[in-house]
N, C-alpha and C. Protein backbone atom coordinates (compact mmCIF):
# COMPACT_ATOMS: atom_id res chain seq x y z
N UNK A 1 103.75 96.80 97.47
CA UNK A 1 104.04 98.14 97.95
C UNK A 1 103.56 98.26 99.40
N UNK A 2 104.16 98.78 100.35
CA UNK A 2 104.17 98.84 101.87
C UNK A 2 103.22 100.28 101.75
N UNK A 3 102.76 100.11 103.04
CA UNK A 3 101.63 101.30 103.34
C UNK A 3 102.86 102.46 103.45
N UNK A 4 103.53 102.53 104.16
CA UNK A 4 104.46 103.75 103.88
C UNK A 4 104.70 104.03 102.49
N UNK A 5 104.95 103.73 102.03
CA UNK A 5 105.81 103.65 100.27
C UNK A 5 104.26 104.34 99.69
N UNK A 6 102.96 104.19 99.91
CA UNK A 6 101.73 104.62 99.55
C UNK A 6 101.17 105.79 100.08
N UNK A 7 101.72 105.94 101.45
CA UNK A 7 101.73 107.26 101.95
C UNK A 7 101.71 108.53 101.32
N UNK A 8 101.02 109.64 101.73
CA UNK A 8 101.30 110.99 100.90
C UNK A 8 102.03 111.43 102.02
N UNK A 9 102.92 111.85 101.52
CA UNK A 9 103.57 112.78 103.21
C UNK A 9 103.24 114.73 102.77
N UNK A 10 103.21 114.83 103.98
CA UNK A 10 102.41 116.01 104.41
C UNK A 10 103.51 116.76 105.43
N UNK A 11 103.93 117.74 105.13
CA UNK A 11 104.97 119.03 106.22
C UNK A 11 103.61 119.42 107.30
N UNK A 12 103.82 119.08 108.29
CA UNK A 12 103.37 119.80 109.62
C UNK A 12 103.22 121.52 109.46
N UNK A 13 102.12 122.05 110.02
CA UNK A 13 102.22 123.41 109.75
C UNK A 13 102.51 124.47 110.36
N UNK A 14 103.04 123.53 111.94
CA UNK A 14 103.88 124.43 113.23
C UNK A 14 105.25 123.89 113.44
N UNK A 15 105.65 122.66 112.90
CA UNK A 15 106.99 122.42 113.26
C UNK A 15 107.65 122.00 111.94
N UNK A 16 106.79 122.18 110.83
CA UNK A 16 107.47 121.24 109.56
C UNK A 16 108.04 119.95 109.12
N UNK A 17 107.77 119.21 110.15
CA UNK A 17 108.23 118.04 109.91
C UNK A 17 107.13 117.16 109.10
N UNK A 18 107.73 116.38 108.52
CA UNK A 18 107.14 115.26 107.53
C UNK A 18 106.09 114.26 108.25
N UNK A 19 104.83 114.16 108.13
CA UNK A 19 104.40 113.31 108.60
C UNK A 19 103.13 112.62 107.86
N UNK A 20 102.01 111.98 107.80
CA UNK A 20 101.15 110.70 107.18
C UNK A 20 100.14 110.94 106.99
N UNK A 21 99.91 111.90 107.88
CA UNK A 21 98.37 112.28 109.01
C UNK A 21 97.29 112.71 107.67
N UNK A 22 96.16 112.77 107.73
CA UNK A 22 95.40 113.66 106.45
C UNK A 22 95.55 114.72 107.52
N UNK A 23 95.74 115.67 108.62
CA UNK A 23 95.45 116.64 109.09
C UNK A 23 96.94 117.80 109.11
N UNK A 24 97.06 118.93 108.92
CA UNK A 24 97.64 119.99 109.08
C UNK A 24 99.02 120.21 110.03
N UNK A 25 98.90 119.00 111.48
CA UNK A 25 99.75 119.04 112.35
C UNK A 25 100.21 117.89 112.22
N UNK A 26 101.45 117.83 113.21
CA UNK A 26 102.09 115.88 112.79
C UNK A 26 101.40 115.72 114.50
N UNK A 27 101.32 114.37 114.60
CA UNK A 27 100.94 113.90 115.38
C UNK A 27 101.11 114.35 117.24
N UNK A 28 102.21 115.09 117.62
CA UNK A 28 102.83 115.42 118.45
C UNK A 28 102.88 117.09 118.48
N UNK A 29 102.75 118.03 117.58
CA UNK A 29 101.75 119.14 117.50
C UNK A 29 100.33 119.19 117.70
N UNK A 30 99.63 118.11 117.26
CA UNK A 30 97.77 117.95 117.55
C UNK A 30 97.82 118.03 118.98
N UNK A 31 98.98 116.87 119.63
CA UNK A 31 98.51 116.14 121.03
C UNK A 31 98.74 117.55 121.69
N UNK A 32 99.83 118.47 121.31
CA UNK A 32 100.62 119.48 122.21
C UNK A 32 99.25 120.20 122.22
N UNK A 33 98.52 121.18 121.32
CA UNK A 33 97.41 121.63 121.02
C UNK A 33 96.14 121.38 121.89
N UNK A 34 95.89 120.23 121.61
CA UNK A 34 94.80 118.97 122.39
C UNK A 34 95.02 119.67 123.58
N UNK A 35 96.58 119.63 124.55
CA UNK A 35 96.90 120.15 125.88
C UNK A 35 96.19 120.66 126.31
N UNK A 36 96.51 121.70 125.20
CA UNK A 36 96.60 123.47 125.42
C UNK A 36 94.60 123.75 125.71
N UNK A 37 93.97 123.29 124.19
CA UNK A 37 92.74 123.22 124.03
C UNK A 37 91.62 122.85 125.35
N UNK A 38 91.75 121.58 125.46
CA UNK A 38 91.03 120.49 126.84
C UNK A 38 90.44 121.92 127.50
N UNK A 39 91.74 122.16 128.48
CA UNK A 39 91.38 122.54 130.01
C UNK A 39 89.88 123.88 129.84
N UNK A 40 90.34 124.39 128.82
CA UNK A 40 89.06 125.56 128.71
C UNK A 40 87.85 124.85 127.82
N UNK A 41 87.61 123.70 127.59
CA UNK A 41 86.32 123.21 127.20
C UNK A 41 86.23 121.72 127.60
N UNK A 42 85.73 121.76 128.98
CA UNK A 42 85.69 120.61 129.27
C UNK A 42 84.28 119.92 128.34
N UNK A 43 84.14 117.96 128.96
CA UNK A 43 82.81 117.67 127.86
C UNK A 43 81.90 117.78 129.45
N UNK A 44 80.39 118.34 128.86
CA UNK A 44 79.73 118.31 129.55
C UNK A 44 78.68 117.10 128.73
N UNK A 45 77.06 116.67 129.53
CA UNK A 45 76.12 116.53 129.48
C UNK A 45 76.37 114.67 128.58
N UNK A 46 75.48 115.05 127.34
CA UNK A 46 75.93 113.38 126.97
C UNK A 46 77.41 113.02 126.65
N UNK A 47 78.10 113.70 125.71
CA UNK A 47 79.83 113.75 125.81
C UNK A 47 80.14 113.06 126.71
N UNK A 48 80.04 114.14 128.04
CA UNK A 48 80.53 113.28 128.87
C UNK A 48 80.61 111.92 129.46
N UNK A 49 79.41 111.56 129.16
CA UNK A 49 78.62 110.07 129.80
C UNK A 49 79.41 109.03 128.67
N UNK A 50 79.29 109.23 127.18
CA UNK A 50 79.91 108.88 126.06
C UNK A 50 81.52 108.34 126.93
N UNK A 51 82.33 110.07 127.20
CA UNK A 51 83.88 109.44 127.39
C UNK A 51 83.89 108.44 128.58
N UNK A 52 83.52 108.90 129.70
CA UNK A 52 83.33 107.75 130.83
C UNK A 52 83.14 106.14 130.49
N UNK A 53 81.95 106.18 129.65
CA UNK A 53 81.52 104.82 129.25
C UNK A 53 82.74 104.41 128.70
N UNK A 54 82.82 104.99 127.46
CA UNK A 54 84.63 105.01 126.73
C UNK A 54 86.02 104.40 127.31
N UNK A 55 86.02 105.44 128.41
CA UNK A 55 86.98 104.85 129.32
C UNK A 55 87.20 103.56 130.38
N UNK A 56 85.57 103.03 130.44
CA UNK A 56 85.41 102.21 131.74
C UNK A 56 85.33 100.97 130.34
N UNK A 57 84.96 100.83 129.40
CA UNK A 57 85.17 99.91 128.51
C UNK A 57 86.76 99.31 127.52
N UNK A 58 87.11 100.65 128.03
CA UNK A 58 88.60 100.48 127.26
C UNK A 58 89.66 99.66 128.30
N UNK A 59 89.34 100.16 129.81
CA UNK A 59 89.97 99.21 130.88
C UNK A 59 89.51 98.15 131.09
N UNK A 60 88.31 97.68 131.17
CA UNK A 60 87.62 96.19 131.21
C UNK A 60 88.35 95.47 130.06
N UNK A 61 88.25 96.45 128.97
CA UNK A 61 89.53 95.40 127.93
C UNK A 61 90.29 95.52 128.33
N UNK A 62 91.49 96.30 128.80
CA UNK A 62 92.80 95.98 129.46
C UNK A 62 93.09 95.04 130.09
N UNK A 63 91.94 94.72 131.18
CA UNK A 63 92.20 94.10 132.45
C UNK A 63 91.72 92.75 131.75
N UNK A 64 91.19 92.37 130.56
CA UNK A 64 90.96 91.17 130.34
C UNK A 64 89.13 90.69 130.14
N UNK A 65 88.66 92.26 130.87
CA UNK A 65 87.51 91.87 132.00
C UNK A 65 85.92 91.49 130.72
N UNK A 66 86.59 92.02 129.58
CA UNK A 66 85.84 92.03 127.92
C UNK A 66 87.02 91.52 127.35
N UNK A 67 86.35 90.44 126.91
CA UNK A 67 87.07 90.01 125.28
C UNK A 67 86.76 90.82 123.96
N UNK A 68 87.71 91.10 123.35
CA UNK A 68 87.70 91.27 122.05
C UNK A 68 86.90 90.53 121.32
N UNK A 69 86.17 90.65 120.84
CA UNK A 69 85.61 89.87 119.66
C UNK A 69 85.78 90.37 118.04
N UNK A 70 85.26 89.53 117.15
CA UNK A 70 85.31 89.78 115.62
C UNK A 70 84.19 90.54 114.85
N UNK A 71 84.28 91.38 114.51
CA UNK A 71 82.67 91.98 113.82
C UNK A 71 81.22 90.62 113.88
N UNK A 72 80.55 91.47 114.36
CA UNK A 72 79.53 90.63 114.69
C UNK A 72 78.52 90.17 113.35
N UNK A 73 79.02 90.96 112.51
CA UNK A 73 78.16 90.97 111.19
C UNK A 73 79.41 90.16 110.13
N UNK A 74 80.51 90.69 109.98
CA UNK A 74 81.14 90.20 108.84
C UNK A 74 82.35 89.15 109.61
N UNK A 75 82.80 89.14 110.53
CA UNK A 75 84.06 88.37 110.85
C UNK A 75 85.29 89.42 110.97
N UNK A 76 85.22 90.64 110.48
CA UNK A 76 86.61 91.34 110.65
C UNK A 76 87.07 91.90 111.80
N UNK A 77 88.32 92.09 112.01
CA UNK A 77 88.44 93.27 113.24
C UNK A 77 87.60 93.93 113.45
N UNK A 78 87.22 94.47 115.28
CA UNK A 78 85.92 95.24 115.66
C UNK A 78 86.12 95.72 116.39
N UNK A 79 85.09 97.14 116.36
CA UNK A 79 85.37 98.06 117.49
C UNK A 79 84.33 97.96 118.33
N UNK A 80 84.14 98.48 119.68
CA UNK A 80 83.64 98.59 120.75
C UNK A 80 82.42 99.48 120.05
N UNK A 81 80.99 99.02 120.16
CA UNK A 81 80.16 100.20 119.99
C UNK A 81 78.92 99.74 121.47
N UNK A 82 78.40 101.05 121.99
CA UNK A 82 77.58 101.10 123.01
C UNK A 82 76.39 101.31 122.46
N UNK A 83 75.20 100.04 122.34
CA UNK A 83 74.39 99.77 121.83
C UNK A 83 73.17 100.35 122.50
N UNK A 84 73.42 100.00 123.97
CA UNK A 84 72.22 100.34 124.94
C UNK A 84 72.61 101.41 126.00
N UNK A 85 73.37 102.59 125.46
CA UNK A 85 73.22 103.31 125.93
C UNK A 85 75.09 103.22 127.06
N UNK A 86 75.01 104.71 127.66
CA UNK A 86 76.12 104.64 128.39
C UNK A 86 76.30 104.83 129.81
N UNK A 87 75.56 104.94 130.24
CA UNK A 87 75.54 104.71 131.85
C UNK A 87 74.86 103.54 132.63
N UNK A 88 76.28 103.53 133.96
CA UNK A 88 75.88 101.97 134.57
C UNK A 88 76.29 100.76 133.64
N UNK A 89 75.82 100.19 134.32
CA UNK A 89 76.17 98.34 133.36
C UNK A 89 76.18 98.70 131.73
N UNK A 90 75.57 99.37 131.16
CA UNK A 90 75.43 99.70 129.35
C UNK A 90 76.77 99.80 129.09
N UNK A 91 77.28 100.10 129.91
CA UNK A 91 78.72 101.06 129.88
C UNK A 91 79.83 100.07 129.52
N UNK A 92 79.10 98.63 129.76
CA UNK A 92 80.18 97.30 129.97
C UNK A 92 79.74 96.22 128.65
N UNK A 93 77.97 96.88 128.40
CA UNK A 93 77.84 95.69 126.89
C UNK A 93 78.08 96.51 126.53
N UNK A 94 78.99 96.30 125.56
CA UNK A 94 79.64 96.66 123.91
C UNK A 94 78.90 95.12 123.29
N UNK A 95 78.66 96.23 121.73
CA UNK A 95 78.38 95.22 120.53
C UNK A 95 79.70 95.43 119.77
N UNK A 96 80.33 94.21 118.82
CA UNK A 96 81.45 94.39 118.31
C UNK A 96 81.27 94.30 116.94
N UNK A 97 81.77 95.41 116.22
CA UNK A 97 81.54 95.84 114.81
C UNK A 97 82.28 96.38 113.84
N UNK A 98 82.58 96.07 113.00
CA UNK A 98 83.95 96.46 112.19
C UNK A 98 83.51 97.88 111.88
N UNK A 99 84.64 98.54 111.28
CA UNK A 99 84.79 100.06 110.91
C UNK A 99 83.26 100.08 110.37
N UNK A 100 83.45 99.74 109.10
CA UNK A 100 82.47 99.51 107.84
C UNK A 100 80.91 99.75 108.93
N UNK A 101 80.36 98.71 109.70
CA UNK A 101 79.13 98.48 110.13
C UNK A 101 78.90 99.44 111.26
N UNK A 102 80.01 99.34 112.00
CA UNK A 102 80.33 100.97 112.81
C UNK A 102 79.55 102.30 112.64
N UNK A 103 80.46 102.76 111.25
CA UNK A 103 79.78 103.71 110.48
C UNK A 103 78.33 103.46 110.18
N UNK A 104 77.96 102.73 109.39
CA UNK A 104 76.38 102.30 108.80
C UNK A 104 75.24 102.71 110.42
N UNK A 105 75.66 101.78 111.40
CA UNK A 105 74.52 101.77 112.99
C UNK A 105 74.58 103.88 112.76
N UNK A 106 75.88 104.47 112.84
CA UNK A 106 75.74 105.84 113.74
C UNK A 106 75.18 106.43 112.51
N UNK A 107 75.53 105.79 110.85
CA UNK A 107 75.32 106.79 109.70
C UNK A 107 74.30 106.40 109.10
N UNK A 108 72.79 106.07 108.99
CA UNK A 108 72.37 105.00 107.97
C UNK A 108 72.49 105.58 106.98
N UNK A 109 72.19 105.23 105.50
CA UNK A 109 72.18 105.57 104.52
C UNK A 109 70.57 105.91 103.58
């Protein structure tokens, strides 16, 4: 069975269209929203330092400038997590960590 075919589909609740999402809007209502939302709450203070870092790590992967790596704990696909903080050089080590271990560092149990 294909992940679509497992899908719950869900009617959008501003345009009605069919879509995947667990959330209320289809994907292209959130972003329209998102628009609208942004400009009157910008991020201040750590947020902000967070998206910057965010952003200056997401182009160093673009550009090649960070490799991807494999969860550092299990071997699986991994995401970018900022271990030592986000400003300056911190901004460029990423530790690489699957969803799973992701969650666990920000959530312990």
């Amino acid at each position: 069975m294909t992940d679509v075919a497992r899908a719950t589909f869900r009617l959008c609740s501003k345009c009605g269209k069919e879509h995947t999402r667990k959330h209320a809007y289809c994907a292209d209502c959130f972003a329209a929203y998102m628009r609208e939302w942004r400009p009157g709450h910008p991020l201040s203070g750590e947020a902000l330092k967070r998206s910057i870092a965010r952003s200056k790590a997401k182009v160093y992967l673009k550009r090649g400038k960070i490799q991807r790596q494999p969860c550092e704990v299990c071997g699986k696909r991994a995401q970018m997590h900022h271990h030592k903080g986000y400003e300056g050089a911190a901004a460029l080590d990423v530790q690489w960590l699957c969803r799973d271990h992701h969650l666990a560092v920000h959530h312990p149990v």
